[in-house]
Protein backbone atom coordinates (compact mmCIF):
# COMPACT_ATOMS: atom_id res chain seq x y z
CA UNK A 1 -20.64 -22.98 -9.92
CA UNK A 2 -17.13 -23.09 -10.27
CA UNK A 3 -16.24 -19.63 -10.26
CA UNK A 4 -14.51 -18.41 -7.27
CA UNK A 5 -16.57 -15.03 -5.92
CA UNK A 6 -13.61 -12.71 -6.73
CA UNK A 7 -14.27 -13.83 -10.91
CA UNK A 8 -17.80 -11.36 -10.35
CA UNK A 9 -15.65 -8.41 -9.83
CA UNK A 10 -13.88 -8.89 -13.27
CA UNK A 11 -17.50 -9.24 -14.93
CA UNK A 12 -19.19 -6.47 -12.95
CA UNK A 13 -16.94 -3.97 -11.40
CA UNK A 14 -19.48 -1.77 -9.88
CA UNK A 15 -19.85 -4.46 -7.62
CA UNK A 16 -16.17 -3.89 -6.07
CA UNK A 17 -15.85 -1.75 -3.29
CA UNK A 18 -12.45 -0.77 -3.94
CA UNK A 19 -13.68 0.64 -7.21
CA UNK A 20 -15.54 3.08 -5.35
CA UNK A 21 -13.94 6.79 -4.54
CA UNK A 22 -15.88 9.30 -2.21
CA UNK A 23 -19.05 6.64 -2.60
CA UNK A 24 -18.73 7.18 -6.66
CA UNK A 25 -18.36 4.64 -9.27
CA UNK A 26 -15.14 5.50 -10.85
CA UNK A 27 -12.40 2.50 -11.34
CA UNK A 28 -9.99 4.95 -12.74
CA UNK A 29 -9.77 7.25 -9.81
CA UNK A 30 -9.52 4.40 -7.55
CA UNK A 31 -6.72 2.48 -9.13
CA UNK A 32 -4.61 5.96 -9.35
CA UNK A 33 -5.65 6.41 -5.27
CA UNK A 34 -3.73 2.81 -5.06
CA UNK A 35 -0.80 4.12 -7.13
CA UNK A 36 -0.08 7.16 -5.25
CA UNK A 37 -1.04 4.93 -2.08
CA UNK A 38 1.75 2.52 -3.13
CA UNK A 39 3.99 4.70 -4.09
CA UNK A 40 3.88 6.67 -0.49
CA UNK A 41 4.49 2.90 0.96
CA UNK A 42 7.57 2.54 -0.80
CA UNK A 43 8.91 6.37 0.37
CA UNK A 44 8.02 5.71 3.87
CA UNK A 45 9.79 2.30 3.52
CA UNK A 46 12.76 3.69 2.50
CA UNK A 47 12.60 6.21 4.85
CA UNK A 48 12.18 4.13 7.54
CA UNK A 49 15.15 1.94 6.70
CA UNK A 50 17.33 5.01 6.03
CA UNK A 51 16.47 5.80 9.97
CA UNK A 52 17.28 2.62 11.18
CA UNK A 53 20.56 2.70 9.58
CA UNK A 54 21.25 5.98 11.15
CA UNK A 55 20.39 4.98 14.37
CA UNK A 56 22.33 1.90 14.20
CA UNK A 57 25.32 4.15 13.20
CA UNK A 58 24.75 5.94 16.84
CA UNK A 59 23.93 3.54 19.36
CA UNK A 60 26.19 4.76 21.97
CA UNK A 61 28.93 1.94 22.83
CA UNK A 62 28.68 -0.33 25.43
CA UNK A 63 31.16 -0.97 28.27
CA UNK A 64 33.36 -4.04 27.80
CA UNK A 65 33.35 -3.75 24.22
């Protein structure tokens, strides 16, 4: 009784959803998916920093200053 409902997922894995791909029981597949799904996070992090700096860069002056 004093499990927390996340311990079932370590002792049966079929029963996490997230270890599903394309309604399939595969754990491998899915934890790759949330690699290459992480990894694509951190790129379009990075990008979007490296665009904020840029437009920082150009903000067009203002008067007075």
């Amino acid at each position: 009784m004093g499990q927390q409902w996340t311990d079932s997922f370590e002792e049966f894995p079929e029963e996490n959803a997230a270890n599903y791909v394309n309604g399939r029981f595969d754990p491998k597949a899915a934890e790759a998916r949330r690699a290459s799904q992480r990894k694509l996070a951190e790129v379009q992090a990075r990008l979007q920093a490296e665009a904020r700096t840029i437009a920082q860069r150009h903000r067009p002056q203002r008067a007075g200053k």
